[in-house]
C-alpha atoms as a PDB file:
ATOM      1  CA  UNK A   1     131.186 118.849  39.471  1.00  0.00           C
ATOM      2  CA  UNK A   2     135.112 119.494  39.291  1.00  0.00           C
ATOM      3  CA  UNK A   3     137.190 121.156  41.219  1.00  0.00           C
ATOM      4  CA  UNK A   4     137.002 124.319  39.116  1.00  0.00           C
ATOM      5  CA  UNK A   5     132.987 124.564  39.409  1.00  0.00           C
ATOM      6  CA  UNK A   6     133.018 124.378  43.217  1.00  0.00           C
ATOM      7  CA  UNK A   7     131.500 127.479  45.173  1.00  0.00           C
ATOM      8  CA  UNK A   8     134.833 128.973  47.352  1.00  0.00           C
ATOM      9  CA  UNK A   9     134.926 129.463  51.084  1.00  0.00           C
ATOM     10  CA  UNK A  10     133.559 126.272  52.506  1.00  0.00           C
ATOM     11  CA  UNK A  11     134.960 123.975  54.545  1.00  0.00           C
ATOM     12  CA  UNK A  12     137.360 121.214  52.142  1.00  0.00           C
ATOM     13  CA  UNK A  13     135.037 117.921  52.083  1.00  0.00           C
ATOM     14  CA  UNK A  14     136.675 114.596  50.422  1.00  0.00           C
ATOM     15  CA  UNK A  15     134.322 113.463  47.755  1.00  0.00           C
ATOM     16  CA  UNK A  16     134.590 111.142  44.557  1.00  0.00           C
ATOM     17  CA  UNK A  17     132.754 111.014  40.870  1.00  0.00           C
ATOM     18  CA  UNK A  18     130.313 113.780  41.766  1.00  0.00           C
ATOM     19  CA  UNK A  19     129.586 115.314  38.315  1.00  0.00           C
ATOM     20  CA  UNK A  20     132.464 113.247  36.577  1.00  0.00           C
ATOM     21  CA  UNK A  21     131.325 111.806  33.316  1.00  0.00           C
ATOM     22  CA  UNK A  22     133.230 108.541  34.281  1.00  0.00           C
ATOM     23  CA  UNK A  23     132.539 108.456  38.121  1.00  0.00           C
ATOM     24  CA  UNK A  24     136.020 107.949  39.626  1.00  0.00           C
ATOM     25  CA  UNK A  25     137.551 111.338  39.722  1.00  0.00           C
ATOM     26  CA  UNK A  26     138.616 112.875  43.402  1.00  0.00           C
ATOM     27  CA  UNK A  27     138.364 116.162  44.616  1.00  0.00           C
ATOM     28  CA  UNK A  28     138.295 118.556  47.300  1.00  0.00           C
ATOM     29  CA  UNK A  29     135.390 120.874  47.876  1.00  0.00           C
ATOM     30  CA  UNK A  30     135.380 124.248  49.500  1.00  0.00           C
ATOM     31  CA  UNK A  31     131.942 124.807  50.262  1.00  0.00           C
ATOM     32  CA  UNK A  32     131.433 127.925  53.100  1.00  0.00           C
ATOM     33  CA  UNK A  33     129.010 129.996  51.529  1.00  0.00           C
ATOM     34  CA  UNK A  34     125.439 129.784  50.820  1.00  0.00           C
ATOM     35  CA  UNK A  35     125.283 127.218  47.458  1.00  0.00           C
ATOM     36  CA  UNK A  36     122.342 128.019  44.768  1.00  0.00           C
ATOM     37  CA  UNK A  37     119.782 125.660  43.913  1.00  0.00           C
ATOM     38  CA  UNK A  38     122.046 124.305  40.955  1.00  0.00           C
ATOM     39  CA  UNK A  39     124.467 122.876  43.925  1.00  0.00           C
ATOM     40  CA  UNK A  40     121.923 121.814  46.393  1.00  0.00           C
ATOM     41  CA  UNK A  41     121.623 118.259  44.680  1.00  0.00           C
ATOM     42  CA  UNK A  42     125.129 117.894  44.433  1.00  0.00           C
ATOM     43  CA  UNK A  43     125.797 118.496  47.938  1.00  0.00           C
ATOM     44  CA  UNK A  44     123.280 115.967  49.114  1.00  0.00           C
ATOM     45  CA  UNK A  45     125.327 113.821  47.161  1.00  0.00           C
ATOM     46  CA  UNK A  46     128.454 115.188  48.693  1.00  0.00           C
ATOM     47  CA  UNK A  47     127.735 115.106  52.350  1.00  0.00           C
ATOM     48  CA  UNK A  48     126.754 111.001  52.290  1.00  0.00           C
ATOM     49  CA  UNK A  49     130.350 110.007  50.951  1.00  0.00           C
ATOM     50  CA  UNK A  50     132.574 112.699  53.185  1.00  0.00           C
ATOM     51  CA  UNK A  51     130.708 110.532  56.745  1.00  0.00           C
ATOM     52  CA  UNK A  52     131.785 107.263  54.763  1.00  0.00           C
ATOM     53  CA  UNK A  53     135.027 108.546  54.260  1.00  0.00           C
ATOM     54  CA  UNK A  54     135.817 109.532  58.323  1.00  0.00           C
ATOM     55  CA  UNK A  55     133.962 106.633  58.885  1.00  0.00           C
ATOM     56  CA  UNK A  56     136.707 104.835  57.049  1.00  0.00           C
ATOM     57  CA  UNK A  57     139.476 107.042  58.261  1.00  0.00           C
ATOM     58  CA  UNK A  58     138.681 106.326  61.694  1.00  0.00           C
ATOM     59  CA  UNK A  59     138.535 102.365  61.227  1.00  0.00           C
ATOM     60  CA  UNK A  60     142.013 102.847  59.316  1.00  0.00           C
ATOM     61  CA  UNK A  61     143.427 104.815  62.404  1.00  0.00           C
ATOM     62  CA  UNK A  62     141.993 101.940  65.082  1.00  0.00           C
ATOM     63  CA  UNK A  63     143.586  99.149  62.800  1.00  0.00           C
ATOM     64  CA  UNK A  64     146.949 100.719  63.055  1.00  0.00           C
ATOM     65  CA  UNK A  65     146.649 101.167  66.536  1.00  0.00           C
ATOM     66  CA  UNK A  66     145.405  98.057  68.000  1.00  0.00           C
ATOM     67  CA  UNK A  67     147.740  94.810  66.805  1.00  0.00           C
ATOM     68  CA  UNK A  68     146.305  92.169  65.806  1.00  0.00           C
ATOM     69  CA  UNK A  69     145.967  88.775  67.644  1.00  0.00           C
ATOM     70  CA  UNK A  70     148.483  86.995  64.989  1.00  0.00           C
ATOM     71  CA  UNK A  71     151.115  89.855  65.607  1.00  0.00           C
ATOM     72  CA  UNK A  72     151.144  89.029  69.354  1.00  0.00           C
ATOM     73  CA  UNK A  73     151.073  85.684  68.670  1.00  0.00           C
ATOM     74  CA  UNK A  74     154.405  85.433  67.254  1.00  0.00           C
ATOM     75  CA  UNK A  75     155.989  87.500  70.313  1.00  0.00           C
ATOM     76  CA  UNK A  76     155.919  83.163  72.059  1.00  0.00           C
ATOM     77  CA  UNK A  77     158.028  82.301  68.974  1.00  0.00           C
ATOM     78  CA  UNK A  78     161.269  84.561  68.908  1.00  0.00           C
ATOM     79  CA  UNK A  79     164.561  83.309  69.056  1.00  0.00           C
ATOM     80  CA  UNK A  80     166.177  84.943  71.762  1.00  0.00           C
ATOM     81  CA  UNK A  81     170.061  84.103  71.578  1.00  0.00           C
ATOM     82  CA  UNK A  82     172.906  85.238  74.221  1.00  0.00           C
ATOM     83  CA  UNK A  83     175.236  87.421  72.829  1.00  0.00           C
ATOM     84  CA  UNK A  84     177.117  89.025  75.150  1.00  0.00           C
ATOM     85  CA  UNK A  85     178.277  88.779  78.684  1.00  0.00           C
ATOM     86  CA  UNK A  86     180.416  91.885  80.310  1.00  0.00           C
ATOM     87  CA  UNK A  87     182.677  91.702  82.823  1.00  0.00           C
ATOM     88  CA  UNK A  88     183.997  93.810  85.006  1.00  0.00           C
ATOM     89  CA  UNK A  89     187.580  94.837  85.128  1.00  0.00           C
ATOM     90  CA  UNK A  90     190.597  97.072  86.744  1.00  0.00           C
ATOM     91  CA  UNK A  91     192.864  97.304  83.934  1.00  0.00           C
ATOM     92  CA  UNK A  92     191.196  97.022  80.484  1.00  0.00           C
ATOM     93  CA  UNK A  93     194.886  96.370  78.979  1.00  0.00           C
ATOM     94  CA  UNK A  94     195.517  93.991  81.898  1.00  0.00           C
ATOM     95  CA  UNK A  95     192.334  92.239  80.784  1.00  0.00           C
ATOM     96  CA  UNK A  96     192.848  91.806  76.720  1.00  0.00           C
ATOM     97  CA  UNK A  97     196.315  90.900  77.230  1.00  0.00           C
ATOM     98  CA  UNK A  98     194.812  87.877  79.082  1.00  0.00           C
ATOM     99  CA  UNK A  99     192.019  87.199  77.491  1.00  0.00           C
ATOM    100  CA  UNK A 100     193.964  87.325  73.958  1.00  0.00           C
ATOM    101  CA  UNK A 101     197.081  85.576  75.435  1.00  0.00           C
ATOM    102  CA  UNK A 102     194.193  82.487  76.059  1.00  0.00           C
ATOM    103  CA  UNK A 103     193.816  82.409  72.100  1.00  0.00           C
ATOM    104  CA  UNK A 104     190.427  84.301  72.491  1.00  0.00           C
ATOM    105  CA  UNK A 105     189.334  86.405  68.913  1.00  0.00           C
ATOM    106  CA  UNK A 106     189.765  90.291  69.679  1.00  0.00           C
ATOM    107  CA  UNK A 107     186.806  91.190  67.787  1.00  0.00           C
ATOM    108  CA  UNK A 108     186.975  95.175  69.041  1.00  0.00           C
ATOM    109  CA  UNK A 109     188.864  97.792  70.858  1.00  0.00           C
ATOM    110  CA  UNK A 110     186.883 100.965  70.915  1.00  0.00           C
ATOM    111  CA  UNK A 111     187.283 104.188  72.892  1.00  0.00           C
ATOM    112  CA  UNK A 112     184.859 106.752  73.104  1.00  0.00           C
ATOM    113  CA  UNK A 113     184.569 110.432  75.450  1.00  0.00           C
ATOM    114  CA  UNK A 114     185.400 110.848  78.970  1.00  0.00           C
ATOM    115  CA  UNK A 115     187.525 107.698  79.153  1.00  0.00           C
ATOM    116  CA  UNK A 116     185.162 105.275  77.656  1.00  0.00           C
ATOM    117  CA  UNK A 117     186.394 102.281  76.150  1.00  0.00           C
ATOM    118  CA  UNK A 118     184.570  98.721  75.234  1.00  0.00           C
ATOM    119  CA  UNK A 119     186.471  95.717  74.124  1.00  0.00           C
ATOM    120  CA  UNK A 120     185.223  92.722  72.794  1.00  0.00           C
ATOM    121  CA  UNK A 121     186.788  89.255  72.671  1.00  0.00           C
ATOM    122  CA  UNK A 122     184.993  85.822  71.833  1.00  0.00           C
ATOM    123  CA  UNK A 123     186.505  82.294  73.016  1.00  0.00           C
ATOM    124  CA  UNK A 124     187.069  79.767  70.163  1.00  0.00           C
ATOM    125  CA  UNK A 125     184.368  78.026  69.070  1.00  0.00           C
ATOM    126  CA  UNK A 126     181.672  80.568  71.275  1.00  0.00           C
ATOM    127  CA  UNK A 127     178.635  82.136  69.748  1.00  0.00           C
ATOM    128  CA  UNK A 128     178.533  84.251  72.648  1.00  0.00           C
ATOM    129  CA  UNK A 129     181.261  86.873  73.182  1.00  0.00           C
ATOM    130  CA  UNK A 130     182.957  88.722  76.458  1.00  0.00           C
ATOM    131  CA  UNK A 131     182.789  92.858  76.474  1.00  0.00           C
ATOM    132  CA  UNK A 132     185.069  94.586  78.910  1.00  0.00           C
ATOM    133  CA  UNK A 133     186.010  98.054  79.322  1.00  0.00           C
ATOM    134  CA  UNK A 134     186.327 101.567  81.132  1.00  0.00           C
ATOM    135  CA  UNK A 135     182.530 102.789  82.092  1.00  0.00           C
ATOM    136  CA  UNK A 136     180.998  99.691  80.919  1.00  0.00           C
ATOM    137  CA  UNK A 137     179.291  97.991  83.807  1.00  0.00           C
ATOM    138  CA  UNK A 138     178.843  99.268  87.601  1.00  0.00           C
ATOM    139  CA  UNK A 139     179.938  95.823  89.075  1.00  0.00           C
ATOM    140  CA  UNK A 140     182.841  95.583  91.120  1.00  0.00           C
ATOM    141  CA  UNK A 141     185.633  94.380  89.029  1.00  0.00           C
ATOM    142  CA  UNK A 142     186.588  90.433  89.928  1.00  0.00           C
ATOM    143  CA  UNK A 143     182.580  89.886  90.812  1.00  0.00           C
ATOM    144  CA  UNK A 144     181.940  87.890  88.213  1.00  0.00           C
ATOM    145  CA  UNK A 145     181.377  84.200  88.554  1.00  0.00           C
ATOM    146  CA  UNK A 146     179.989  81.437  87.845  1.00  0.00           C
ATOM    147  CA  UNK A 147     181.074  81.513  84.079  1.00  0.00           C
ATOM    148  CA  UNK A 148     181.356  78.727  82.150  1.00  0.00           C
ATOM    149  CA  UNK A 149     182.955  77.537  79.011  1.00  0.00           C
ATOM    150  CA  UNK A 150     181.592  73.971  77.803  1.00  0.00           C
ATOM    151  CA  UNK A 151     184.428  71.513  76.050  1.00  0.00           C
ATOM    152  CA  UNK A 152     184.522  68.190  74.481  1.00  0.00           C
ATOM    153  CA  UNK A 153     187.642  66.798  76.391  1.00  0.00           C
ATOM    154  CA  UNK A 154     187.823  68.707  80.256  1.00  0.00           C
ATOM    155  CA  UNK A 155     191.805  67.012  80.516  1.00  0.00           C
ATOM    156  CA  UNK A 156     193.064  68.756  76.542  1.00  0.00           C
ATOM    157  CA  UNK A 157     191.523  71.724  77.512  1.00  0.00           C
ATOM    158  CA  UNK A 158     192.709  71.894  81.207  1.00  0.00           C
ATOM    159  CA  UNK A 159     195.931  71.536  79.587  1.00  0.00           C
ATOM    160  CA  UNK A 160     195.509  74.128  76.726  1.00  0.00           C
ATOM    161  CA  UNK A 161     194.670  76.915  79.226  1.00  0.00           C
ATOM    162  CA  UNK A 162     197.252  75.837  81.172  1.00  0.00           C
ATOM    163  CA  UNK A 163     199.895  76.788  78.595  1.00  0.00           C
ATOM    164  CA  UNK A 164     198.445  80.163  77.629  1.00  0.00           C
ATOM    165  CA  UNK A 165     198.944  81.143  81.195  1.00  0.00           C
ATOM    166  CA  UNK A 166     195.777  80.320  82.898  1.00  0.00           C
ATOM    167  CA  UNK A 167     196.646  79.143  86.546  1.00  0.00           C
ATOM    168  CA  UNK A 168     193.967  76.213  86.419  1.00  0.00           C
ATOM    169  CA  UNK A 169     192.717  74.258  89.152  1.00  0.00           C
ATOM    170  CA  UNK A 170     193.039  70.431  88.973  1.00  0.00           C
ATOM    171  CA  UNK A 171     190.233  68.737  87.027  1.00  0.00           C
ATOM    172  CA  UNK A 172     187.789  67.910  89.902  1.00  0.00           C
ATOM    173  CA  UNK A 173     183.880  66.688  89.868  1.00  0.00           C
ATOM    174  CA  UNK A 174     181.124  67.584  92.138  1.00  0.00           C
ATOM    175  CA  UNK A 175     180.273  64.740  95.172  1.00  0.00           C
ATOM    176  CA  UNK A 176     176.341  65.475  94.541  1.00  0.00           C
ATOM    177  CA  UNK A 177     177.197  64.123  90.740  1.00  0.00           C
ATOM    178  CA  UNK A 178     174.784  66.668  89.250  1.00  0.00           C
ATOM    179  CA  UNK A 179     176.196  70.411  89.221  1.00  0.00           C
ATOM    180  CA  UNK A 180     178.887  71.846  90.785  1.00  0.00           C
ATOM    181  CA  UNK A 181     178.412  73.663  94.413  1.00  0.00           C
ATOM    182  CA  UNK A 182     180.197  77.443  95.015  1.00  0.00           C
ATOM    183  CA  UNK A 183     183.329  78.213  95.424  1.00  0.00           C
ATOM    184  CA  UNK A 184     185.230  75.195  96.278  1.00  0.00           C
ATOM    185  CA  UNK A 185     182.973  73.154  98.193  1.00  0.00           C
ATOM    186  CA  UNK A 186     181.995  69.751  97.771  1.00  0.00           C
ATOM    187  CA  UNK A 187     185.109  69.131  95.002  1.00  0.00           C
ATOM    188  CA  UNK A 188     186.088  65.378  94.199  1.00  0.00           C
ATOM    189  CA  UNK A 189     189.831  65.574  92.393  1.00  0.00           C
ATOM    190  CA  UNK A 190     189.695  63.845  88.879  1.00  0.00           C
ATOM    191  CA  UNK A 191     186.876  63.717  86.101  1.00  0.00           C
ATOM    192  CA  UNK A 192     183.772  61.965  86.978  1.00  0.00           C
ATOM    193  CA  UNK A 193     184.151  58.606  87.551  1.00  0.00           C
ATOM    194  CA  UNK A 194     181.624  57.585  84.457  1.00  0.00           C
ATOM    195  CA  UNK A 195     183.008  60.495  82.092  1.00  0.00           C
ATOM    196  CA  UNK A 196     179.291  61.025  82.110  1.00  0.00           C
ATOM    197  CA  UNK A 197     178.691  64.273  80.404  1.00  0.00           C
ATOM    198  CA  UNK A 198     178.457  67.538  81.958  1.00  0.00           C
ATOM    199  CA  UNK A 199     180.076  65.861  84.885  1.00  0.00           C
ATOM    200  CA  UNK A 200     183.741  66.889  84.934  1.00  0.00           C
ATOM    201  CA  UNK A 201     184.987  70.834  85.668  1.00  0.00           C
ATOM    202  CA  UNK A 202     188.129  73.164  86.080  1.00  0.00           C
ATOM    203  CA  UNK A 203     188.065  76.698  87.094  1.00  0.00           C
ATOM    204  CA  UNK A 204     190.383  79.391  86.272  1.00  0.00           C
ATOM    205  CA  UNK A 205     190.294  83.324  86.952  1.00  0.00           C
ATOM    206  CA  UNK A 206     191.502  86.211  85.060  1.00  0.00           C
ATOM    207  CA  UNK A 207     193.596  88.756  86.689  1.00  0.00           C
ATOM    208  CA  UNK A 208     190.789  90.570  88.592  1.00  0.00           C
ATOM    209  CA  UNK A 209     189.146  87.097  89.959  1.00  0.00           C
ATOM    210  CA  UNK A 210     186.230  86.943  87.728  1.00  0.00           C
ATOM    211  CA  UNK A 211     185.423  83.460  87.670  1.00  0.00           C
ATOM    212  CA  UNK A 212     185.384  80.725  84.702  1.00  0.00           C
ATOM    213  CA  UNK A 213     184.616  77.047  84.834  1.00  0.00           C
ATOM    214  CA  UNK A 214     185.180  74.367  82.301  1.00  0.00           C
ATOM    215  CA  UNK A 215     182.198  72.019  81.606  1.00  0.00           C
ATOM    216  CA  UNK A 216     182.905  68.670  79.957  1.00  0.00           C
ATOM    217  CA  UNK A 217     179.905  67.944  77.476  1.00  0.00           C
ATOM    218  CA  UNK A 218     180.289  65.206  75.458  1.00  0.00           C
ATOM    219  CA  UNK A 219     176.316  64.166  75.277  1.00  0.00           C
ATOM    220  CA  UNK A 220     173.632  66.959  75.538  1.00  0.00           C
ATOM    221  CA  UNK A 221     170.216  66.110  77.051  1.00  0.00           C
ATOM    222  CA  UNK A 222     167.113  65.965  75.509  1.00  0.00           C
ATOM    223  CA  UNK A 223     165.534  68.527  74.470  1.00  0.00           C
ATOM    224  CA  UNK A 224     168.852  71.282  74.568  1.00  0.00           C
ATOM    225  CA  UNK A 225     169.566  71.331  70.576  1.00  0.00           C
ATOM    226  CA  UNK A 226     167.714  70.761  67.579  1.00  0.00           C
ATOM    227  CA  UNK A 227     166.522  66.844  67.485  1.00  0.00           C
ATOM    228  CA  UNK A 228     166.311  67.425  63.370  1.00  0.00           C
ATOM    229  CA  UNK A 229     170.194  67.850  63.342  1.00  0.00           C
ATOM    230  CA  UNK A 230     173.612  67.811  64.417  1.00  0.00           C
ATOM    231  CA  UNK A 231     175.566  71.319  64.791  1.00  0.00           C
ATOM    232  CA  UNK A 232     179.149  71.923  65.725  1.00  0.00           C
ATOM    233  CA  UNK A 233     180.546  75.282  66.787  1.00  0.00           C
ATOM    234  CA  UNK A 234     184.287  74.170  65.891  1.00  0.00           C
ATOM    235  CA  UNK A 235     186.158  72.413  63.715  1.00  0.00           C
ATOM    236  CA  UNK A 236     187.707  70.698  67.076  1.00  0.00           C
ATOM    237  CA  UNK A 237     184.372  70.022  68.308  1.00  0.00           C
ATOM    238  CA  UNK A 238     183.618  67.870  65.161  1.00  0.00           C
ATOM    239  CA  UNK A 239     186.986  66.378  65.602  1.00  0.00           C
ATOM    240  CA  UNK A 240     185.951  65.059  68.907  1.00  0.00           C
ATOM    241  CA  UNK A 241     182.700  63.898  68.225  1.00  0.00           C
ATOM    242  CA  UNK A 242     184.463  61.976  64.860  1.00  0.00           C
ATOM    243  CA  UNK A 243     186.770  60.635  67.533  1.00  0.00           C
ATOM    244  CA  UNK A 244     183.782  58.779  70.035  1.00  0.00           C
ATOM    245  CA  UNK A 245     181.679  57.798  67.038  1.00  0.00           C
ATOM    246  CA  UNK A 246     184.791  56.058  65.615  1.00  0.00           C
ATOM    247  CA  UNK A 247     185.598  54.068  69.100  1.00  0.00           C
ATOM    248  CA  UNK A 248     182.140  53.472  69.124  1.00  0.00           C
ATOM    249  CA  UNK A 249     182.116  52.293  65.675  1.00  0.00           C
ATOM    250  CA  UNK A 250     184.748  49.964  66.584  1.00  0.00           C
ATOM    251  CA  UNK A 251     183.282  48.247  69.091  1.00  0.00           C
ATOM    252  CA  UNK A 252     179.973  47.658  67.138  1.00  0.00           C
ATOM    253  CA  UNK A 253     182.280  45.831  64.526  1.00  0.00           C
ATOM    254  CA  UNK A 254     183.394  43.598  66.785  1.00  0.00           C
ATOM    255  CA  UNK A 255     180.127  42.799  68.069  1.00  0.00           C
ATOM    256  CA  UNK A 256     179.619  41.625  64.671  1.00  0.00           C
ATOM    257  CA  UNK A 257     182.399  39.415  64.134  1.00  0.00           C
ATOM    258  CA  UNK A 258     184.996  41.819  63.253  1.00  0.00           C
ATOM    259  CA  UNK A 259     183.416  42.248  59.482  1.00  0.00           C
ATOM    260  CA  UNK A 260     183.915  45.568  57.729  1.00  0.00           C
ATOM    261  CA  UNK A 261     180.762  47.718  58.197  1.00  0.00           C
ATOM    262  CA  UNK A 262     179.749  49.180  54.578  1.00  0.00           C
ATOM    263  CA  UNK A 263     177.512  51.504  56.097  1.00  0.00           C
ATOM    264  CA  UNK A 264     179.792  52.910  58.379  1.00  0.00           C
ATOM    265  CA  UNK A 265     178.785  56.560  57.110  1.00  0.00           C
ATOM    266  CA  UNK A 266     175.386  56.041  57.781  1.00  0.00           C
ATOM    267  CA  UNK A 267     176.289  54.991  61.000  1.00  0.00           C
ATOM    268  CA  UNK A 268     178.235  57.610  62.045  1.00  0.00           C
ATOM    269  CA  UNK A 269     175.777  60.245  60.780  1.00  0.00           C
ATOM    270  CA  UNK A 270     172.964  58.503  63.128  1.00  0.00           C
ATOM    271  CA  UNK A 271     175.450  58.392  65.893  1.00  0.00           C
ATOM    272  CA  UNK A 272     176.323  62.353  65.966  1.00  0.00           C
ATOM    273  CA  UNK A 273     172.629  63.630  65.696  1.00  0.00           C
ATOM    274  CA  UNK A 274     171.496  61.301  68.541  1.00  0.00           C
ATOM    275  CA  UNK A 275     174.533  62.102  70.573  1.00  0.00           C
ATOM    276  CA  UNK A 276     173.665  65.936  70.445  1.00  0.00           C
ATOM    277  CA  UNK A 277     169.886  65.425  70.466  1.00  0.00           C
ATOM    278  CA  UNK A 278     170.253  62.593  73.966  1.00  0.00           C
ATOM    279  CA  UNK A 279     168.713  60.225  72.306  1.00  0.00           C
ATOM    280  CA  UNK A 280     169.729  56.255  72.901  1.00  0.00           C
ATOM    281  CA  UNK A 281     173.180  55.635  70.586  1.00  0.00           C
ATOM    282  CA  UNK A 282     173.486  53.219  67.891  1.00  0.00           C
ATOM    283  CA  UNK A 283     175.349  49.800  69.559  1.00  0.00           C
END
C-alpha cells in the first residue's frame, strides 16, 4: 500500500514495505474509519510493526536517559586544574597597581553594570591566576591568607619582591621542620638549615593584608608531578634546575677522578626528571 491508497481519518501509524514492490518504503497511515475487506490484511500487517516500532521508541528514549556505566566511569578520571583564586580588595586600582608593580601579567581589566569590575593578573611562571575586583567576592577585603607562591631559590626571590615594593619579611623556616604554623608563630630566622625542599618561606601582603608566602621547592615528593617527565613552568625555573644538576654534575666528576663525563647530557636529563618526580638522584 502507499501513502496515496490509504483510507483517510485514522489515527497516523508508522509502518514500512507494506504493499511496496521492494519492501523498504516508509509511510504514514491514517486509518480512522471502517477499512473494507481489501485493507483488512494489510492492517494485520500494519498493526504488528507500529508495537515494534514504540517498542523501539521507548528503548531509544530509556537509553538516552539512563548513562551508561562507562560514561560514569570516566567522571574518577578528569583532570581538575586550579585556575583561579579571588581576592578580596578595597581599592581595585590600589590592588593592580601592586600586583602589576610585582611584575605580575595583567591578563584583564573588565567593567561591567552597577559598578562591576573583574581584573585578572597571573604571577610569572603561574598556571593559576589572581581575579580581583568591585562585586566580585563577599569576603572582607585583607581576609585572605595563607597564599602561597612556590620558587626555586627563597633568598633571589625574597630579594626580587623586595625591589618591586613588596615589604617582605626576613627569610625564616618553621621549628616543627614540616609546614609552616599561622601567623607568625613558631618562625626560625634564615632558610632551613638542610635547604631541604619545601622548607624555607617569606611572607609578604598586598595593600589590604591579604596574605602571600614564598615556598622554596627545589625537589617535589613522590607522587606530586608526572614520574614519565620533567615540566618547567619558566624559563627561570629551568635555569635553576640547570644550575643544581650542573653542581651536582660536578661533584660526580670528581668522584671519578676528575675525567670529562661524555654522557653528561644523559646525565643531566636523568637528574631533572628524578628531581621533579622524588625519586633517589644520580651520584
Amino acid at each position: 500500500m502507499r501513502l496515496r491508497d490509504r483510507p483517510a481519518g485514522l489515527p497516523k501509524i508508522l509502518f514500512e514495505g507494506i504493499g511496496d514492490t521492494n519492501g523498504s518504503v516508509s509511510d504514514v497511515l491514517d486509518a480512522s474509519t471502517p477499512w473494507d475487506n481489501g485493507h483488512r490484511e494489510q492492517r494485520r500487517r500494519i498493526v504488528p510493526i507500529a508495537v515494534k516500532v514504540t517498542a523501539i521508541n521507548r528503548e531509544i528514549e530509556m537509553a538516552i536517559q539512563e548513562p551508561t556505566p562507562t560514561n560514569s566511569a570516566r567522571t574518577d578520571h578528569i583532570d581538575t586544574k586550579l585556575e583561579v583564586v579571588v581576592i578580596p580588595v578595597s581599592d581595585v586600582d590600589r590592588a593592580r597597581s601592586f600586583y602589576t608593580g610585582l611584575g605580575w601579567r595583567l591578563d584583564a581589566d573588565v567593567s561591567g553594570k552597577d559598578g562591576f569590575r573583574v581584573v585578572q593578573v597571573t604571577p610569572p611562571g603561574s598556571p593559576c591566576s589572581v581575579i580581583f575586583g568591585a562585586n566580585v567576592t563577599a569576603a572582607a577585603p585583607g581576609s585572605a591568607q595563607g597564599l602561597h607562591l612556590v620558587v626555586t631559590d627563597i633568598e633571589m626571590a625574597h630579594a626580587a619582591l623586595a625591589s618591586r615594593g613588596a615589604e617582605m619579611s626576613g627569610v625564616f623556616h618553621d621549628d616543627g621542620g614540616v609546614f609552616h604554623h599561622k601567623g607568625a608563630d613558631h618562625r626560625l630566622p634564615g632558610p632551613h638549615p638542610s635547604r631541604s625542599s619545601y622548607g624555607s618561606f617569606a611572607s609578604f601582603s598586598d595593600p589590604d593584608g591579604n596574605g602571600w608566602l614564598l615556598q622554596e621547592v627545589t625537589a617535589r615528593l613522590p607522587g606530586r608531578i608526572n614520574t614519565k617527565g620533567a615540566a618547567f613552568t619558566s624559563a627561570g625555573d629551568l635555569a635553576e634546575a640547570l644550575r643544581r644538576a650542573a653542581a651536582a654534575h660536578g661533584e660526580h666528576e670528581k668522584r671519578d677522578g676528575g675525567k670529562h663525563d661524555e654522557a653528561w647530557p644523559e646525565w643531566y636529563a636523568d637528574y631533572l626528571v628524578k628531581e621533579q618526580s622524588g625519586q633517589n638522584l644520580p651520584t
